[in-house]
C-alpha atoms as a PDB file:
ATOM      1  CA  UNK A   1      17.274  -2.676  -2.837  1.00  0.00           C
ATOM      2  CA  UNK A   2      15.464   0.342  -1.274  1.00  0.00           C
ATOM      3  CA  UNK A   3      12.161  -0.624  -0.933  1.00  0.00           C
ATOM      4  CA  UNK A   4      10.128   2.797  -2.415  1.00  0.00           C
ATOM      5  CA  UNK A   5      12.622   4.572  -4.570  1.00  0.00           C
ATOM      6  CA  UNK A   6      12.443   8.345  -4.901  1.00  0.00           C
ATOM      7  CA  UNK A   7      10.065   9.050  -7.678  1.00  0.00           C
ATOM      8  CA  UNK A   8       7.409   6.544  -6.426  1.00  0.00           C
ATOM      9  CA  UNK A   9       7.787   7.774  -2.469  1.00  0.00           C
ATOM     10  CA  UNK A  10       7.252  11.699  -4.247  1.00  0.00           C
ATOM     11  CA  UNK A  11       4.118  10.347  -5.553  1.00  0.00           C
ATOM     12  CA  UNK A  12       2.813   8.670  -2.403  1.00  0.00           C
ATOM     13  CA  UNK A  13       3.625  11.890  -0.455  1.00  0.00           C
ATOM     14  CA  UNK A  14       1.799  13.854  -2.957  1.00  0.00           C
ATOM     15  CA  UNK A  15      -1.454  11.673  -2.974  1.00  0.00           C
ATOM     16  CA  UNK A  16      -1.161  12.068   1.409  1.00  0.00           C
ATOM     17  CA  UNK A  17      -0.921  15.600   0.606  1.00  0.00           C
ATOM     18  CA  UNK A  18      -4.166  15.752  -1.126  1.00  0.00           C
ATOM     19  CA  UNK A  19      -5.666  13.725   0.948  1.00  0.00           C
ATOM     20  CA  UNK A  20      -4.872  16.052   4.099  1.00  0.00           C
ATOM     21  CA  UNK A  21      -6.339  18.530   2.076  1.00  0.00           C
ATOM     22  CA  UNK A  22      -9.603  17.023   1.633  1.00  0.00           C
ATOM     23  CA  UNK A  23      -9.926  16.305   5.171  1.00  0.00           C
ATOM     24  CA  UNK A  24      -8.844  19.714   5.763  1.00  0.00           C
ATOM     25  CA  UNK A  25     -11.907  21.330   3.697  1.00  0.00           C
ATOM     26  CA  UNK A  26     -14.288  18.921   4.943  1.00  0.00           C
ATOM     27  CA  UNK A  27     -14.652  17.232   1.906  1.00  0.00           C
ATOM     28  CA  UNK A  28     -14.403  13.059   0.995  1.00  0.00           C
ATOM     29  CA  UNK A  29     -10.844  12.109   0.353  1.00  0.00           C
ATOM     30  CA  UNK A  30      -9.972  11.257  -3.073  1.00  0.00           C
ATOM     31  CA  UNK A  31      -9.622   6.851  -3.579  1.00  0.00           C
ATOM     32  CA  UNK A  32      -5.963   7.133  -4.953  1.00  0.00           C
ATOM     33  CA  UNK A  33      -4.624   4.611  -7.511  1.00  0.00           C
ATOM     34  CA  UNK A  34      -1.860   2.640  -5.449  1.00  0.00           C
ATOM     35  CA  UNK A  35       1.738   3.959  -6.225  1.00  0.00           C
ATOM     36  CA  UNK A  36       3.102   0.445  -5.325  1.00  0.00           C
ATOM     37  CA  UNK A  37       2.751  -3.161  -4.341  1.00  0.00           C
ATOM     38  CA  UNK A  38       4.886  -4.831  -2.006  1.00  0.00           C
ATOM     39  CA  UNK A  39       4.839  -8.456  -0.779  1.00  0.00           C
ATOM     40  CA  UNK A  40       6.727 -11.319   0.798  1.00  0.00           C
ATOM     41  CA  UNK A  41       8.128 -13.615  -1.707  1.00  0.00           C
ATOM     42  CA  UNK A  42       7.904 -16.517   1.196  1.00  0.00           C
ATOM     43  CA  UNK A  43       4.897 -14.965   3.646  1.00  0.00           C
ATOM     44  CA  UNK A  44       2.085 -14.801   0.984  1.00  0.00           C
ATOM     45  CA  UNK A  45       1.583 -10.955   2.549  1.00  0.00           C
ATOM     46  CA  UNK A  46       1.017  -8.495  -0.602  1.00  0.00           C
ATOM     47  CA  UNK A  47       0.462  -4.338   0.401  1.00  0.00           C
ATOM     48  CA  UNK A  48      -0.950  -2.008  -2.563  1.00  0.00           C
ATOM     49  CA  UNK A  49       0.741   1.299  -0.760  1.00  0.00           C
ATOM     50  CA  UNK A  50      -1.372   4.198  -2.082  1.00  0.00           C
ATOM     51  CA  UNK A  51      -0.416   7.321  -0.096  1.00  0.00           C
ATOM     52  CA  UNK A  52       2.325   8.351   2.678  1.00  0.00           C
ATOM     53  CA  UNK A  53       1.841  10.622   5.627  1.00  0.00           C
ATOM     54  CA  UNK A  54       3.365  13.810   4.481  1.00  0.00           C
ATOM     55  CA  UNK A  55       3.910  14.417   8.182  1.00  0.00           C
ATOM     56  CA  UNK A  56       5.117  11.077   9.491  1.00  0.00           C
ATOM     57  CA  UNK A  57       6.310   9.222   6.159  1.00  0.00           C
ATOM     58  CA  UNK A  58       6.852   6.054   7.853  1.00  0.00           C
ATOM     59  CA  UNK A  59       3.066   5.709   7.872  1.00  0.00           C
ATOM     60  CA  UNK A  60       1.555   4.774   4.566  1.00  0.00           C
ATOM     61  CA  UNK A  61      -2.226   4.195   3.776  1.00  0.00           C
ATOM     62  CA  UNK A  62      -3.230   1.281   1.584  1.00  0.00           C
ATOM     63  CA  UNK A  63      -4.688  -1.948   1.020  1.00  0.00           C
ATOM     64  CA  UNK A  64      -3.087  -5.017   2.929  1.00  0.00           C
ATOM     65  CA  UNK A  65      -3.288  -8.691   2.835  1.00  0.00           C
ATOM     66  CA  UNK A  66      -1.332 -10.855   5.516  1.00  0.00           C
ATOM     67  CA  UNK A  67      -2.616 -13.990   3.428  1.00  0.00           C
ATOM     68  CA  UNK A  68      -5.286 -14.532   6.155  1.00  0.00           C
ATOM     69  CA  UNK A  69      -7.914 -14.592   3.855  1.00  0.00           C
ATOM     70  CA  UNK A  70      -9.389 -10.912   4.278  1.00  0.00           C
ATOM     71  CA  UNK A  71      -7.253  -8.041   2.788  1.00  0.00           C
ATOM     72  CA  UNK A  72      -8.258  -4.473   4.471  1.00  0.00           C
ATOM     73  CA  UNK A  73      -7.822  -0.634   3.950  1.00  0.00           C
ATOM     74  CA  UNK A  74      -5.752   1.130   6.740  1.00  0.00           C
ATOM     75  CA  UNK A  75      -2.590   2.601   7.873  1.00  0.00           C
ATOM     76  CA  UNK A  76       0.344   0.309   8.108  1.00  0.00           C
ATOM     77  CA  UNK A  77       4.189   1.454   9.305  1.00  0.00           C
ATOM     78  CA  UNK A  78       6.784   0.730   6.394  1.00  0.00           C
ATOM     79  CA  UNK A  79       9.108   0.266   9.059  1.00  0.00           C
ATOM     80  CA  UNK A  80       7.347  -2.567   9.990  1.00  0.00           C
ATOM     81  CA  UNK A  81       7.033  -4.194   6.413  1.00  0.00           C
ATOM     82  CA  UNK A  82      10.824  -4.131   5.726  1.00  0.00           C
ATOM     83  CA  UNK A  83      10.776  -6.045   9.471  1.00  0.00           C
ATOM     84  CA  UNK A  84       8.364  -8.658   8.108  1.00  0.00           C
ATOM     85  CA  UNK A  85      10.300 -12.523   7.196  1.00  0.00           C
ATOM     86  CA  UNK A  86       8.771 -15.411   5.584  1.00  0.00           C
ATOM     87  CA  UNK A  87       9.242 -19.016   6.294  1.00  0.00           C
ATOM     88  CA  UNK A  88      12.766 -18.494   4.172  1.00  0.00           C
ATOM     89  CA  UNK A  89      13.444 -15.511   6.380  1.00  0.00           C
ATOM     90  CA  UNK A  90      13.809 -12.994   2.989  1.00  0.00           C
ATOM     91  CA  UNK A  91      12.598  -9.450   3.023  1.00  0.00           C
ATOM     92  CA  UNK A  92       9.577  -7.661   1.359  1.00  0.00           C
ATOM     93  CA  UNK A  93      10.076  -6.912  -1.935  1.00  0.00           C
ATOM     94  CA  UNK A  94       8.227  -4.444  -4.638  1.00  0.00           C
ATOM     95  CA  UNK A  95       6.980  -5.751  -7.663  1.00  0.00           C
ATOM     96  CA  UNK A  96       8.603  -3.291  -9.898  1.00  0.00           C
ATOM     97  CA  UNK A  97       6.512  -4.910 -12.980  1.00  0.00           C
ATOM     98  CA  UNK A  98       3.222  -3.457 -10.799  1.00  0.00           C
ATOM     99  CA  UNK A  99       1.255  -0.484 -12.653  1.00  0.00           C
ATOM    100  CA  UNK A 100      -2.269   0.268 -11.102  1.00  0.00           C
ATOM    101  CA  UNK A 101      -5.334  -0.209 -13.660  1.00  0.00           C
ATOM    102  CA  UNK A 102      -7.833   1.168 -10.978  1.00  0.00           C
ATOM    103  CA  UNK A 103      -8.252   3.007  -7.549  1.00  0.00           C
ATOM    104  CA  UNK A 104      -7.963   1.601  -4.045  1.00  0.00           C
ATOM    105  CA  UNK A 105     -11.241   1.332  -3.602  1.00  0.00           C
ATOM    106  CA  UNK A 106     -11.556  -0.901  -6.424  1.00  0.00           C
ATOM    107  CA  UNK A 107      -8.669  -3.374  -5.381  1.00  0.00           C
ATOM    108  CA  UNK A 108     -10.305  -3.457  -2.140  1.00  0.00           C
ATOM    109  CA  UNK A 109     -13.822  -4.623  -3.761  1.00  0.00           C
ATOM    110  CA  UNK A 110     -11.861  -7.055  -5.779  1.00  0.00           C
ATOM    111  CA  UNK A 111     -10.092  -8.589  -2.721  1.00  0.00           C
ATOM    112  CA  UNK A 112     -13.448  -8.714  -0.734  1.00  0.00           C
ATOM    113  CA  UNK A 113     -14.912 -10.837  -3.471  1.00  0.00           C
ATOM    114  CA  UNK A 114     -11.793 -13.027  -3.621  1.00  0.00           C
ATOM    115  CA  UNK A 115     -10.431 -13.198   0.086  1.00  0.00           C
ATOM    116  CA  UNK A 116      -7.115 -11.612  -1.423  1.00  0.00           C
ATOM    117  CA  UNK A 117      -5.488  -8.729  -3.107  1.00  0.00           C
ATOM    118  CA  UNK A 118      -5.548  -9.801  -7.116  1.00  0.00           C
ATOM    119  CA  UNK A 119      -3.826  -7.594  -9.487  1.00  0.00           C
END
């Protein structure tokens, strides 16, 4: 299974787009709903990817959790995430039943309160 298909990865470029753009001008990025959620089934690490790099698309920006108890915004490598095996050595997965209710921002508030990404 590819891990971002093509309409979701269009989506994630455009939201990096926009983003550039409001760096470009100056002005305060926009907090992006996440375009998708990705986790270990066996690692207990969960990723709400909201944006990719339109110039580097291997780097995507989003909320991550590597079940340590204190989920944080920032740039992680997808590269790396398809790398990542659990205890049962199996892959990351997307939660294809995943549809965003609120912005990044928000998630990451949630996750502060609860010392993990809840969706």
């Amino acid at each position: 299974m590819k891990l971002i298909p093509a309409n979701e990865y269009r989506k994630l470029i455009e939201q990096g787009r926009a983003t550039a753009a409001a760096f470009a001008e100056g002005q305060e990025p926009p907090d992006h709903k996440p375009v998708v959620k990705l986790f270990t089934p066996d690692a207990n690490c969960t990723w709400l990817i909201a944006e990719l790099d339109p110039d580097e698309p291997d780097i995507a920006f989003g909320l991550c959790d590597l079940g340590l108890g204190c989920a944080e915004l920032g740039s992680v490598r997808i590269s790396e995430i398809e790398s990542v095996r659990g205890a049962f050595g199996l892959p990351a997965e997307r939660d294809r039943s995943f549809r965003a209710d609120r912005s990044l921002g928000a998630y990451a508030a949630v996750a502060r309160e609860n010392g993990r990404i809840v969706t």
